[in-house]
PDB file of N, CA and C in Angstrom:
ATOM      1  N   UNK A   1     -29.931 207.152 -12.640  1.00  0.00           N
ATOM      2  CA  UNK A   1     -31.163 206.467 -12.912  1.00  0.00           C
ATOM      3  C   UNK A   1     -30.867 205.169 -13.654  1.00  0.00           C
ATOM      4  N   UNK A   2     -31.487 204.043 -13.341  1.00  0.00           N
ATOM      5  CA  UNK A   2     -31.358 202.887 -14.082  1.00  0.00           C
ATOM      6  C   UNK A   2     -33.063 202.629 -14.677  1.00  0.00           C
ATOM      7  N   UNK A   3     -32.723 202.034 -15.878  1.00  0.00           N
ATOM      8  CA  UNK A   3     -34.002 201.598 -16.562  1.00  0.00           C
ATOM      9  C   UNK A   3     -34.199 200.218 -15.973  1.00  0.00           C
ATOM     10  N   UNK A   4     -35.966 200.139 -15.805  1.00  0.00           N
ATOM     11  CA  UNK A   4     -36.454 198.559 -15.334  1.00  0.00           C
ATOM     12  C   UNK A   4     -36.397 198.039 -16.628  1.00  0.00           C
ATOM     13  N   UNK A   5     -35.954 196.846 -16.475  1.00  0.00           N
ATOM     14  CA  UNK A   5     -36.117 195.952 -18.027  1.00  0.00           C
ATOM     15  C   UNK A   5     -36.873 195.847 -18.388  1.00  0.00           C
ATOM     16  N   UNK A   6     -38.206 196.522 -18.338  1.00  0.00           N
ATOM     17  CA  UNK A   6     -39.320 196.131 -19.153  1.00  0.00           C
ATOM     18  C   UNK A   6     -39.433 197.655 -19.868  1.00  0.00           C
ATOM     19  N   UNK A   7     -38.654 198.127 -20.052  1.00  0.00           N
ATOM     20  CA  UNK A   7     -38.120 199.549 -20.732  1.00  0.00           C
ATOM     21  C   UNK A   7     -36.599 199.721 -21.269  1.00  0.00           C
ATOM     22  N   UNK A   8     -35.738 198.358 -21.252  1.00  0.00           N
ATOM     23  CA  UNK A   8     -34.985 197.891 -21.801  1.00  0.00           C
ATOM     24  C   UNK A   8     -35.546 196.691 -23.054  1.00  0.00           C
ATOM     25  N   UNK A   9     -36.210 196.562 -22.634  1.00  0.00           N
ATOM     26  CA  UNK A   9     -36.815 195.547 -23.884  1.00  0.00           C
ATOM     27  C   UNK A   9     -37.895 195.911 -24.708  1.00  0.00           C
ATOM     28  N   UNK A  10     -38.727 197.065 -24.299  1.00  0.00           N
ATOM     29  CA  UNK A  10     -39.338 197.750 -25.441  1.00  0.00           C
ATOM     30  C   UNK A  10     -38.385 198.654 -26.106  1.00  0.00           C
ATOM     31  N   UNK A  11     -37.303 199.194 -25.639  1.00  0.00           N
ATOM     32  CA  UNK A  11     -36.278 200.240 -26.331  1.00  0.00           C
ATOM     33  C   UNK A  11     -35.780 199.085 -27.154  1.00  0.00           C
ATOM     34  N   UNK A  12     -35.774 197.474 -27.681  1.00  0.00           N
ATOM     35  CA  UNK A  12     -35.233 196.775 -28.418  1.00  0.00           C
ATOM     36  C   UNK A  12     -35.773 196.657 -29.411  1.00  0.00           C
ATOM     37  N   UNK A  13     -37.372 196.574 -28.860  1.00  0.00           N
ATOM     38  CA  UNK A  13     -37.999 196.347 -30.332  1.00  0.00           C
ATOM     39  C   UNK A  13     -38.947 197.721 -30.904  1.00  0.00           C
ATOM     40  N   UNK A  14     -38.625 198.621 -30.372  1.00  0.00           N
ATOM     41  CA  UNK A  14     -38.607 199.788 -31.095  1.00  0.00           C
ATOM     42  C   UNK A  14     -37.148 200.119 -31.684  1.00  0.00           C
ATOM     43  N   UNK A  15     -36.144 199.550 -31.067  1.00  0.00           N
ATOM     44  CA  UNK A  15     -34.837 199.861 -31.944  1.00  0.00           C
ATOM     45  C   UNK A  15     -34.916 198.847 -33.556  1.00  0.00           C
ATOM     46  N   UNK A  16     -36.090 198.264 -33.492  1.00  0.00           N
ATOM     47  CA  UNK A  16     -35.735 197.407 -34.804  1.00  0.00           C
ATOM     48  C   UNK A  16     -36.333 198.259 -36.129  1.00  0.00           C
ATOM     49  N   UNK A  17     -37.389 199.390 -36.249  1.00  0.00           N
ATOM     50  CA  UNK A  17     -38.008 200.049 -36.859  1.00  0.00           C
ATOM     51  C   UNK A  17     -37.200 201.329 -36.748  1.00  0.00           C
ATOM     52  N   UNK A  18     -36.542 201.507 -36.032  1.00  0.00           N
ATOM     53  CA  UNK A  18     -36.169 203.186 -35.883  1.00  0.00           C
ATOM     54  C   UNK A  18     -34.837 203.513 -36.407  1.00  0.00           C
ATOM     55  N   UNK A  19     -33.897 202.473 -36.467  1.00  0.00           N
ATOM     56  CA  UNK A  19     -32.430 202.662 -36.586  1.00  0.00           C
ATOM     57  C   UNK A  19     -32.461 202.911 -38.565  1.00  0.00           C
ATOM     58  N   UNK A  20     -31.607 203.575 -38.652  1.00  0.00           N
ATOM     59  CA  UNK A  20     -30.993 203.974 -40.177  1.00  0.00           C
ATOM     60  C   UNK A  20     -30.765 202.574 -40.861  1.00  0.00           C
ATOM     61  N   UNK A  21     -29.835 202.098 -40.484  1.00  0.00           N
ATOM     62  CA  UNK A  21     -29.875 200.436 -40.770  1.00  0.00           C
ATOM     63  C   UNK A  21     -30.248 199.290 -39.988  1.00  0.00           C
ATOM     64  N   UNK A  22     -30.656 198.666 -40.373  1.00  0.00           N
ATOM     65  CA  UNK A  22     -31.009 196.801 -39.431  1.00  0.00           C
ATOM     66  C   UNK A  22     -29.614 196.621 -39.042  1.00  0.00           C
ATOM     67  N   UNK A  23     -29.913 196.132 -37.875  1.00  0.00           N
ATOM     68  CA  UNK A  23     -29.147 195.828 -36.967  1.00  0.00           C
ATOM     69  C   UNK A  23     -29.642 194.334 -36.494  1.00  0.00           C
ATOM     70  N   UNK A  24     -28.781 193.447 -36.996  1.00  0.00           N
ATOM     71  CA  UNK A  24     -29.505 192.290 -36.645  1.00  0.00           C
ATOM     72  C   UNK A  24     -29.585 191.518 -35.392  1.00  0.00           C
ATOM     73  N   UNK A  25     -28.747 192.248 -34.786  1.00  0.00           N
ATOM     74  CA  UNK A  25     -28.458 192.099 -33.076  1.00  0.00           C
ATOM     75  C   UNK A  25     -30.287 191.932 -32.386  1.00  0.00           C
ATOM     76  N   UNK A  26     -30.617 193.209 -33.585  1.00  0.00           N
ATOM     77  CA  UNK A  26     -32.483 193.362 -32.582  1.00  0.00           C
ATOM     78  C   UNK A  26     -33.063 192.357 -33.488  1.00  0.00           C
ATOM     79  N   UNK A  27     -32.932 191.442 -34.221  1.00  0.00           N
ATOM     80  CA  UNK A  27     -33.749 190.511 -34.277  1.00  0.00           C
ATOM     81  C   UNK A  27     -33.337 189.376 -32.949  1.00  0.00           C
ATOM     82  N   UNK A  28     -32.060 189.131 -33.268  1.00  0.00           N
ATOM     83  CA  UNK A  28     -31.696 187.964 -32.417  1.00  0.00           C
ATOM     84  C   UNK A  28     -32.433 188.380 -30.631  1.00  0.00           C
ATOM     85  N   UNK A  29     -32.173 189.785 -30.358  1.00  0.00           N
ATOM     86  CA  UNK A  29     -32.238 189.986 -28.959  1.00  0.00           C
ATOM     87  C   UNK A  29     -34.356 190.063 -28.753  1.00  0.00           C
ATOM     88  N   UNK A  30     -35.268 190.424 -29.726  1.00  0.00           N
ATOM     89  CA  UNK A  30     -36.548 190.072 -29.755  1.00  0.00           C
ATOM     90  C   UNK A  30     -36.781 189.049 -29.552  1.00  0.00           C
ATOM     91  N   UNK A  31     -36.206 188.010 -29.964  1.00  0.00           N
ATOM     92  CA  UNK A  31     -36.421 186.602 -30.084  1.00  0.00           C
ATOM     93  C   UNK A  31     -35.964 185.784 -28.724  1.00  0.00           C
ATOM     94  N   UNK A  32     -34.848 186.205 -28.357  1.00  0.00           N
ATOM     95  CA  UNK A  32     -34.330 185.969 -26.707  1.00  0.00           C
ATOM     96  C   UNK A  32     -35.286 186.408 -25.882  1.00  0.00           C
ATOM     97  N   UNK A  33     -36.021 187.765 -25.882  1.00  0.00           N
ATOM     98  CA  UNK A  33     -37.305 188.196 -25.540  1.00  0.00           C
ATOM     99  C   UNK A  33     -38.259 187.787 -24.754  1.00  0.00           C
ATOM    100  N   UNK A  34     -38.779 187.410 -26.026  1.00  0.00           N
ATOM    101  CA  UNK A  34     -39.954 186.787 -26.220  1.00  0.00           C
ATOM    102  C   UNK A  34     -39.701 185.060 -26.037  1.00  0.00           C
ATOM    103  N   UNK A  35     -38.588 184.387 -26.318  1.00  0.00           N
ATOM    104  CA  UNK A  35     -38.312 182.898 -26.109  1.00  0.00           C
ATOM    105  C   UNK A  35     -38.535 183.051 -24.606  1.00  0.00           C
ATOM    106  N   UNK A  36     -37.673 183.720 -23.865  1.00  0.00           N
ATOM    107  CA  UNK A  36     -37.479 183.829 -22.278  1.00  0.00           C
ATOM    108  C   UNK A  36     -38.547 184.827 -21.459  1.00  0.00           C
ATOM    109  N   UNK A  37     -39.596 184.867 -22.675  1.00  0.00           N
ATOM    110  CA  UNK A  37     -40.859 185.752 -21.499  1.00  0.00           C
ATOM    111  C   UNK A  37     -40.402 186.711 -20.882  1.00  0.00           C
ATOM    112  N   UNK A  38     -39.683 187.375 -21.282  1.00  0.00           N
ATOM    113  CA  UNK A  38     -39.325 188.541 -20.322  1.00  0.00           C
ATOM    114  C   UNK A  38     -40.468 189.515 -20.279  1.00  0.00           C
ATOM    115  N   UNK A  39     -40.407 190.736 -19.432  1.00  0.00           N
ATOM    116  CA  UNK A  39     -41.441 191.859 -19.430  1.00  0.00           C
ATOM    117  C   UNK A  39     -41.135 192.650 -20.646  1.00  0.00           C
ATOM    118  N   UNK A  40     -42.735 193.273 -21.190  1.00  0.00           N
ATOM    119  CA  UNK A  40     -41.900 194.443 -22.051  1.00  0.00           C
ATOM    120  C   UNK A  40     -43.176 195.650 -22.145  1.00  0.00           C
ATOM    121  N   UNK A  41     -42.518 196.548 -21.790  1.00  0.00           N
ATOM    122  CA  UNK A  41     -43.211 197.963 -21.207  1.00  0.00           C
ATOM    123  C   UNK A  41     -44.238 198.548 -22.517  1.00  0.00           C
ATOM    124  N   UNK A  42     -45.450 197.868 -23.057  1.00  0.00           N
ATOM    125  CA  UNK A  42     -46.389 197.647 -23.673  1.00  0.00           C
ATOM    126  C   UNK A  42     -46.451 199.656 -23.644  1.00  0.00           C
ATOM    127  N   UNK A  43     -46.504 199.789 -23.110  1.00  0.00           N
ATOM    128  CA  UNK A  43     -47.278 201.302 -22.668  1.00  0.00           C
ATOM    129  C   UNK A  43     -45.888 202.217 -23.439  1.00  0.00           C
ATOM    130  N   UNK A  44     -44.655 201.963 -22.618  1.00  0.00           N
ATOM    131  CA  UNK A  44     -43.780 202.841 -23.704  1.00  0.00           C
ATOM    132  C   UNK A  44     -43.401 202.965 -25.078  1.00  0.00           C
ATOM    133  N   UNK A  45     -43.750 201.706 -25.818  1.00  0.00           N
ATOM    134  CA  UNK A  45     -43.610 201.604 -26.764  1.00  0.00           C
ATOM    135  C   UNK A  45     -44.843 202.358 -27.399  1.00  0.00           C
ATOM    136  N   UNK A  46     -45.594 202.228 -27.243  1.00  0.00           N
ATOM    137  CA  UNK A  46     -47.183 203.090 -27.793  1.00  0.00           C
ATOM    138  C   UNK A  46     -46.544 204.673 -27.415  1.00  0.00           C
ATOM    139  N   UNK A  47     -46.085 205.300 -26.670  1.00  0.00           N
ATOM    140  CA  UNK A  47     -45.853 206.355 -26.036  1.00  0.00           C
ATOM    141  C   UNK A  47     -44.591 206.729 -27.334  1.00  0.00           C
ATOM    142  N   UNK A  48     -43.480 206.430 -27.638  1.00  0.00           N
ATOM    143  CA  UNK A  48     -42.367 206.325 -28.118  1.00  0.00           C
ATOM    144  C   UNK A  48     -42.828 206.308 -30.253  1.00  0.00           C
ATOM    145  N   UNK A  49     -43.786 205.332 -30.050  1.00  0.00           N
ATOM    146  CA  UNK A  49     -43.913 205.032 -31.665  1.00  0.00           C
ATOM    147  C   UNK A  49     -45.329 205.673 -32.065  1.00  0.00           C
ATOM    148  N   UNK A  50     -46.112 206.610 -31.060  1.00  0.00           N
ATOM    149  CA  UNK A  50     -47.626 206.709 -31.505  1.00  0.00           C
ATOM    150  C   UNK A  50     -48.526 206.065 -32.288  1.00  0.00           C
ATOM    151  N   UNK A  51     -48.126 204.786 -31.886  1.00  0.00           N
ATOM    152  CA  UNK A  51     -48.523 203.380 -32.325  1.00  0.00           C
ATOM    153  C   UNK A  51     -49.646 202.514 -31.293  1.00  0.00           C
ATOM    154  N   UNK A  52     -50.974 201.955 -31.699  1.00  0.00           N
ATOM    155  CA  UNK A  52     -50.948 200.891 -30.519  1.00  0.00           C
ATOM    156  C   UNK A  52     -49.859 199.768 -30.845  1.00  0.00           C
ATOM    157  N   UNK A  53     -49.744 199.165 -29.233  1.00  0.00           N
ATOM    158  CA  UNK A  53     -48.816 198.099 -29.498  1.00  0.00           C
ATOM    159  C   UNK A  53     -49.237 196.869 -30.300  1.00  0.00           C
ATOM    160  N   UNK A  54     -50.674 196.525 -30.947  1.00  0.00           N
ATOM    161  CA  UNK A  54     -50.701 195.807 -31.937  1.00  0.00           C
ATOM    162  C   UNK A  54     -50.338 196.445 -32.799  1.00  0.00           C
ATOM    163  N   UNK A  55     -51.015 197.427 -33.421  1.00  0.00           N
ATOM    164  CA  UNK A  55     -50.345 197.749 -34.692  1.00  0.00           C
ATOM    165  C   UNK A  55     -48.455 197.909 -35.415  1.00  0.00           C
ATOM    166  N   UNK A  56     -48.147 198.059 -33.915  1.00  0.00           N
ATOM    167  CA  UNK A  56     -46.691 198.226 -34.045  1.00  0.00           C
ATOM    168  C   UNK A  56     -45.935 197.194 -34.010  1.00  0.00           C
ATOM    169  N   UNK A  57     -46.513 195.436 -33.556  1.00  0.00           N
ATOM    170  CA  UNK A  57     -45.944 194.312 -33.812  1.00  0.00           C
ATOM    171  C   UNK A  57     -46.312 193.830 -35.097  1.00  0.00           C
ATOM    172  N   UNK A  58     -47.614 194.526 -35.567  1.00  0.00           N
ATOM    173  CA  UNK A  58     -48.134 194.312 -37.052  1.00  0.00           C
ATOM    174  C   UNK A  58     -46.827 194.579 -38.089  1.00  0.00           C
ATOM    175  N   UNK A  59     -46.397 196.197 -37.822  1.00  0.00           N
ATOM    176  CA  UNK A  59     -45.203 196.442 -38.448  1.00  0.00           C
ATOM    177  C   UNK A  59     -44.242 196.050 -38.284  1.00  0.00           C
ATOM    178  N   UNK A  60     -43.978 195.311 -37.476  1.00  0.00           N
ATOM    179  CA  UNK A  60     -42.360 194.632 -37.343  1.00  0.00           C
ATOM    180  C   UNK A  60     -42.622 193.017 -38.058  1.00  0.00           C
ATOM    181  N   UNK A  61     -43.757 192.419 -38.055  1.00  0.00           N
ATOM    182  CA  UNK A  61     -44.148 191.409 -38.280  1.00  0.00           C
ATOM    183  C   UNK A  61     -43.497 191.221 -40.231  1.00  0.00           C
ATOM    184  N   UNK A  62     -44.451 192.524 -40.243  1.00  0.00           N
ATOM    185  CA  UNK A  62     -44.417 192.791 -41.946  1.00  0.00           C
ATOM    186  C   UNK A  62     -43.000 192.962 -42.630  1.00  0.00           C
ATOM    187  N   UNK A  63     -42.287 194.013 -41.530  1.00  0.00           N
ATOM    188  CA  UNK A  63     -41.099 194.098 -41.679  1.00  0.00           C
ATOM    189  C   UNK A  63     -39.939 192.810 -41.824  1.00  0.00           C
ATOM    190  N   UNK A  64     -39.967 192.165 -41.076  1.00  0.00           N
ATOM    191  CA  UNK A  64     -39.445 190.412 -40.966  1.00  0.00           C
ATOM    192  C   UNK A  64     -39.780 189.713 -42.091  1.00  0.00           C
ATOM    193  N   UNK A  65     -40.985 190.056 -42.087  1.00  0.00           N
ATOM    194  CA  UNK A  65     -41.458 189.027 -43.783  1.00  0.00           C
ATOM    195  C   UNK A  65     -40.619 189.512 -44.950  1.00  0.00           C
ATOM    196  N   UNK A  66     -40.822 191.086 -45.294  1.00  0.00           N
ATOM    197  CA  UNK A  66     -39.869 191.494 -46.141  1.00  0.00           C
ATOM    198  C   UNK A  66     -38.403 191.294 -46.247  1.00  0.00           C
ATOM    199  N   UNK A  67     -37.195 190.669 -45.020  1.00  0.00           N
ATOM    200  CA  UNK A  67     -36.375 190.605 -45.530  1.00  0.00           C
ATOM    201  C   UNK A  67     -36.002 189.409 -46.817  1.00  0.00           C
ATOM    202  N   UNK A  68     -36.915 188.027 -46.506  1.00  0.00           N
ATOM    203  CA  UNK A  68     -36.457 187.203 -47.871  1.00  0.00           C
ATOM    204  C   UNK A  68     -35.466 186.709 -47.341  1.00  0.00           C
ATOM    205  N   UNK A  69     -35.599 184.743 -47.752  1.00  0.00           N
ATOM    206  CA  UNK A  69     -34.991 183.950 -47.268  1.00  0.00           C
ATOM    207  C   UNK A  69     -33.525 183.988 -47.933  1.00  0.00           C
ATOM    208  N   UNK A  70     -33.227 185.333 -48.672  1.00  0.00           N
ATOM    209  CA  UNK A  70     -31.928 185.162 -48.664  1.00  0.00           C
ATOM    210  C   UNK A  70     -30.951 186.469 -48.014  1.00  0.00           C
ATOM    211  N   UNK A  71     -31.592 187.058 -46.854  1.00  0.00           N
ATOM    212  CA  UNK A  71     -30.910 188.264 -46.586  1.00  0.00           C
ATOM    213  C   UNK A  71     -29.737 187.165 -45.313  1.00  0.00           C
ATOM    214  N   UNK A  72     -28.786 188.235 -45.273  1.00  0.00           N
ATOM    215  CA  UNK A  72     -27.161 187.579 -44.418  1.00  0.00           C
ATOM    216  C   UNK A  72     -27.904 188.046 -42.825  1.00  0.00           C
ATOM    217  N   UNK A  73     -28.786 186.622 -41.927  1.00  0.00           N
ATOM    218  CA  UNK A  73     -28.965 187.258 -41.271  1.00  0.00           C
ATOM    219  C   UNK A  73     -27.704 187.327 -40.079  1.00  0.00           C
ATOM    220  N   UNK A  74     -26.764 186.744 -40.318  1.00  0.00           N
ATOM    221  CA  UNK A  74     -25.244 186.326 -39.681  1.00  0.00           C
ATOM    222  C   UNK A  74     -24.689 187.346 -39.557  1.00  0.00           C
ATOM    223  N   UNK A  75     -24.608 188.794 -40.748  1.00  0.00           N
ATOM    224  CA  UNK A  75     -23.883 190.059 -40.742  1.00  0.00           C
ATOM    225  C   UNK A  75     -23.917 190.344 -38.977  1.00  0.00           C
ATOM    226  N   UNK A  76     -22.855 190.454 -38.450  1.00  0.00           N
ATOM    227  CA  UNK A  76     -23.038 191.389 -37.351  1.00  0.00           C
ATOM    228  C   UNK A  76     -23.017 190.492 -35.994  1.00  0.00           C
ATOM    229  N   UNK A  77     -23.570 189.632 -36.162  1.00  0.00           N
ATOM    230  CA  UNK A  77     -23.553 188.451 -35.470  1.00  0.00           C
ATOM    231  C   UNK A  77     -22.743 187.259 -35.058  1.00  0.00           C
ATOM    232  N   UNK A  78     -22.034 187.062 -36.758  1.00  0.00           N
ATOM    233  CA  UNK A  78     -21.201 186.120 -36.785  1.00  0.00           C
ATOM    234  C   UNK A  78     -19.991 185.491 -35.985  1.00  0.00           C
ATOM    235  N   UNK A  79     -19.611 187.042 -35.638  1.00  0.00           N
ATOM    236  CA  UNK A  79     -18.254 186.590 -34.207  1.00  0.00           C
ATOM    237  C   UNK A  79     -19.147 186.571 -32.673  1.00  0.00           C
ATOM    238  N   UNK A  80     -20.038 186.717 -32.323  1.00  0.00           N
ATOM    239  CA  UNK A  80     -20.397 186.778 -30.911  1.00  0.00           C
ATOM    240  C   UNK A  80     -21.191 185.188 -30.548  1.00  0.00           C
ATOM    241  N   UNK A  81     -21.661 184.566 -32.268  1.00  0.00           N
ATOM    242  CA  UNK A  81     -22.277 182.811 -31.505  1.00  0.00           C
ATOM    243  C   UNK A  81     -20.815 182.309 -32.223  1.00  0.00           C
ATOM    244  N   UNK A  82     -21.639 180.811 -31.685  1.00  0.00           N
ATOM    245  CA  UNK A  82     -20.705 179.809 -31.494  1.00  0.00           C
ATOM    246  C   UNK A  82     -21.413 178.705 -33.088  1.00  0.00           C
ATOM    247  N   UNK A  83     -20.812 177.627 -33.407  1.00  0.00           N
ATOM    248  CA  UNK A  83     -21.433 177.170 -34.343  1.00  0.00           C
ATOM    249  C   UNK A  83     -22.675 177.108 -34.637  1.00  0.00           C
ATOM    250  N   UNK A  84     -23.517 176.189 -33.291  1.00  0.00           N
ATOM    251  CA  UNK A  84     -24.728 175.836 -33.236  1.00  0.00           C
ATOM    252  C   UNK A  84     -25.268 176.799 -33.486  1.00  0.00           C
ATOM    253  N   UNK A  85     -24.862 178.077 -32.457  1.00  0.00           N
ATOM    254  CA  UNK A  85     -25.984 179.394 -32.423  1.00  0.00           C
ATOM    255  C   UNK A  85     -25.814 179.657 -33.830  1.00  0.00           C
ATOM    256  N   UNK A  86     -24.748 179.850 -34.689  1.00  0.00           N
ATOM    257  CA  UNK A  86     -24.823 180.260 -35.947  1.00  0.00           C
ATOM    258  C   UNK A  86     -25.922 179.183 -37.119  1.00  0.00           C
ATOM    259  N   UNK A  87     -26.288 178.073 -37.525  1.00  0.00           N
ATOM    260  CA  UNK A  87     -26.817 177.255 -37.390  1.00  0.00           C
ATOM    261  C   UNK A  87     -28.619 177.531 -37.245  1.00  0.00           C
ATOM    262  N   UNK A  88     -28.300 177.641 -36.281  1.00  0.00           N
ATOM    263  CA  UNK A  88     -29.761 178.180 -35.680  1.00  0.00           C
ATOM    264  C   UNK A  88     -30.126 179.305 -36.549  1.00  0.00           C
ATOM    265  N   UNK A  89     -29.125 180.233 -36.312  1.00  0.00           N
ATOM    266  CA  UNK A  89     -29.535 181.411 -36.351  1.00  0.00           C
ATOM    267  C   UNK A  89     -30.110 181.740 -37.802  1.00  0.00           C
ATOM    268  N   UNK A  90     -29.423 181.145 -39.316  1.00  0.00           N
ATOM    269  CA  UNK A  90     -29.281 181.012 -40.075  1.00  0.00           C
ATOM    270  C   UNK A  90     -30.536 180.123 -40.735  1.00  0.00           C
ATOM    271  N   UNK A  91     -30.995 179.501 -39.748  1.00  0.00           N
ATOM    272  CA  UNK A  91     -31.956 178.546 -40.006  1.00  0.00           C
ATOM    273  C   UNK A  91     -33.785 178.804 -39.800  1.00  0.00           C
ATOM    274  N   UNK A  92     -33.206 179.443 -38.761  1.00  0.00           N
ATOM    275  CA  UNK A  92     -34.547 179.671 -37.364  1.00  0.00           C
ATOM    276  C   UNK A  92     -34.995 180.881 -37.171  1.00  0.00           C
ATOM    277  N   UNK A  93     -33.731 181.552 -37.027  1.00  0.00           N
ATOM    278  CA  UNK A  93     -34.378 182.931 -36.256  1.00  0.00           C
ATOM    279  C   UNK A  93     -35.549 184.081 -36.712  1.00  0.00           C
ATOM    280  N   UNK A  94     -35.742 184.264 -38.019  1.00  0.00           N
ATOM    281  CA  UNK A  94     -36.535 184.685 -38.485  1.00  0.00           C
ATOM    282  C   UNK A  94     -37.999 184.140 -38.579  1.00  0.00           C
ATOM    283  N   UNK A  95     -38.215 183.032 -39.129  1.00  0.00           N
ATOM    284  CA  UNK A  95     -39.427 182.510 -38.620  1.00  0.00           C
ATOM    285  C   UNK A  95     -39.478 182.473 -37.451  1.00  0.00           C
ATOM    286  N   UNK A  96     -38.452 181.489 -36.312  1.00  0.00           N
ATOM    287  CA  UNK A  96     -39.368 181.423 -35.270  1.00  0.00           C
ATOM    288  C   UNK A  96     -39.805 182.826 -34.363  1.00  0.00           C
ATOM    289  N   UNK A  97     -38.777 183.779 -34.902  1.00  0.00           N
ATOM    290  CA  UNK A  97     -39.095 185.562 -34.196  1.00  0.00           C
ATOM    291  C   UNK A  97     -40.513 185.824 -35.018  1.00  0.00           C
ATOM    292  N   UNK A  98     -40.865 185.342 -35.981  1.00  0.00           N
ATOM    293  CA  UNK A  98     -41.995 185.906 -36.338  1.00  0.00           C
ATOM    294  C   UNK A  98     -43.031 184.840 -35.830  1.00  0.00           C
ATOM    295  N   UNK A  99     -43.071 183.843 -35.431  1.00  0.00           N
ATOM    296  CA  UNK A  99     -43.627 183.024 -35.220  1.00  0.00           C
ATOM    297  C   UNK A  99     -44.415 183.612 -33.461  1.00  0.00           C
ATOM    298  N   UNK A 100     -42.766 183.970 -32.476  1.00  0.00           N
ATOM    299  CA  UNK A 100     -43.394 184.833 -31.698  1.00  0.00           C
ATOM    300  C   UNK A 100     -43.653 185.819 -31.178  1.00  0.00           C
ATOM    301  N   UNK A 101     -43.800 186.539 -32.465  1.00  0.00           N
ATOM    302  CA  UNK A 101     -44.004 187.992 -32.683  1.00  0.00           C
ATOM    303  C   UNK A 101     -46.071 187.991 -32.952  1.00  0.00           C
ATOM    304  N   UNK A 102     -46.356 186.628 -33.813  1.00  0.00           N
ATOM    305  CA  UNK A 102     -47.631 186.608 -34.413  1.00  0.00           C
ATOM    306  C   UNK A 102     -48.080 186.041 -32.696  1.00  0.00           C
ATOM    307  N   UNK A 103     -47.634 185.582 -31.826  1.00  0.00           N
ATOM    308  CA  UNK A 103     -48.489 185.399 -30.649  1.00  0.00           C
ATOM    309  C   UNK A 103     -49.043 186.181 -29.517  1.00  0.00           C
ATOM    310  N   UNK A 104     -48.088 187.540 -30.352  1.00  0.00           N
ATOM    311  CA  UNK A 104     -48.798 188.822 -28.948  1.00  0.00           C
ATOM    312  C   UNK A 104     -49.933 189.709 -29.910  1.00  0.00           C
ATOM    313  N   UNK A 105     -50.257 189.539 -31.111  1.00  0.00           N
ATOM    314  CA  UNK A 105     -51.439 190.019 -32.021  1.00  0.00           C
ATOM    315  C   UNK A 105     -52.442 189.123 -31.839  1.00  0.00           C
TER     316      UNK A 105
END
């Protein structure tokens, strides 16, 4: 069996609430997401988190706010970009992931 990607990409951003530790891979890969419009299986995620899917971008929203402009969001990341992406990443990724995280509420 192969998963349709629109059940690969809700298993991402339910992996950002569910895992023991942050994994900052699922911020960067939400944000690729949602930058590149991809599909995302609205229905499994409600099914998976007994969440509606607003309320459950509510919580990731909130969640993002709480880390604080001084958490390492580079941990984990750091060897797979390249300068710029690091840069960015360091700079951007958190607002602008919340930025389009606040456009599907």
């Amino acid at each position: 069996m192969v998963l349709q990607g629109d059940y690969l990409t809700a298993n991402k951003f339910i992996a950002l609430l569910s895992r023991d530790q942050l994994a900052n891979r699922d911020i960067f890969d939400i944000w690729f997401i949602l930058k590149h419009h991809r599909p995302i299986n609205k229905t499994h995620i409600e099914a998976i988190t007994n969440k509606s899917f607003q309320t459950y971008i509510l919580e990731m929203i909130q969640f993002l706010e709480h880390l604080g402009t001084n958490y390492k969001i580079l941990d984990g990341l750091g060897t797979t970009l390249d300068e710029k992406q690091k840069a960015f990443v360091k700079a951007h990724l958190i607002s602008e992931t919340l930025f389009l995280l606040h456009s599907l509420v």
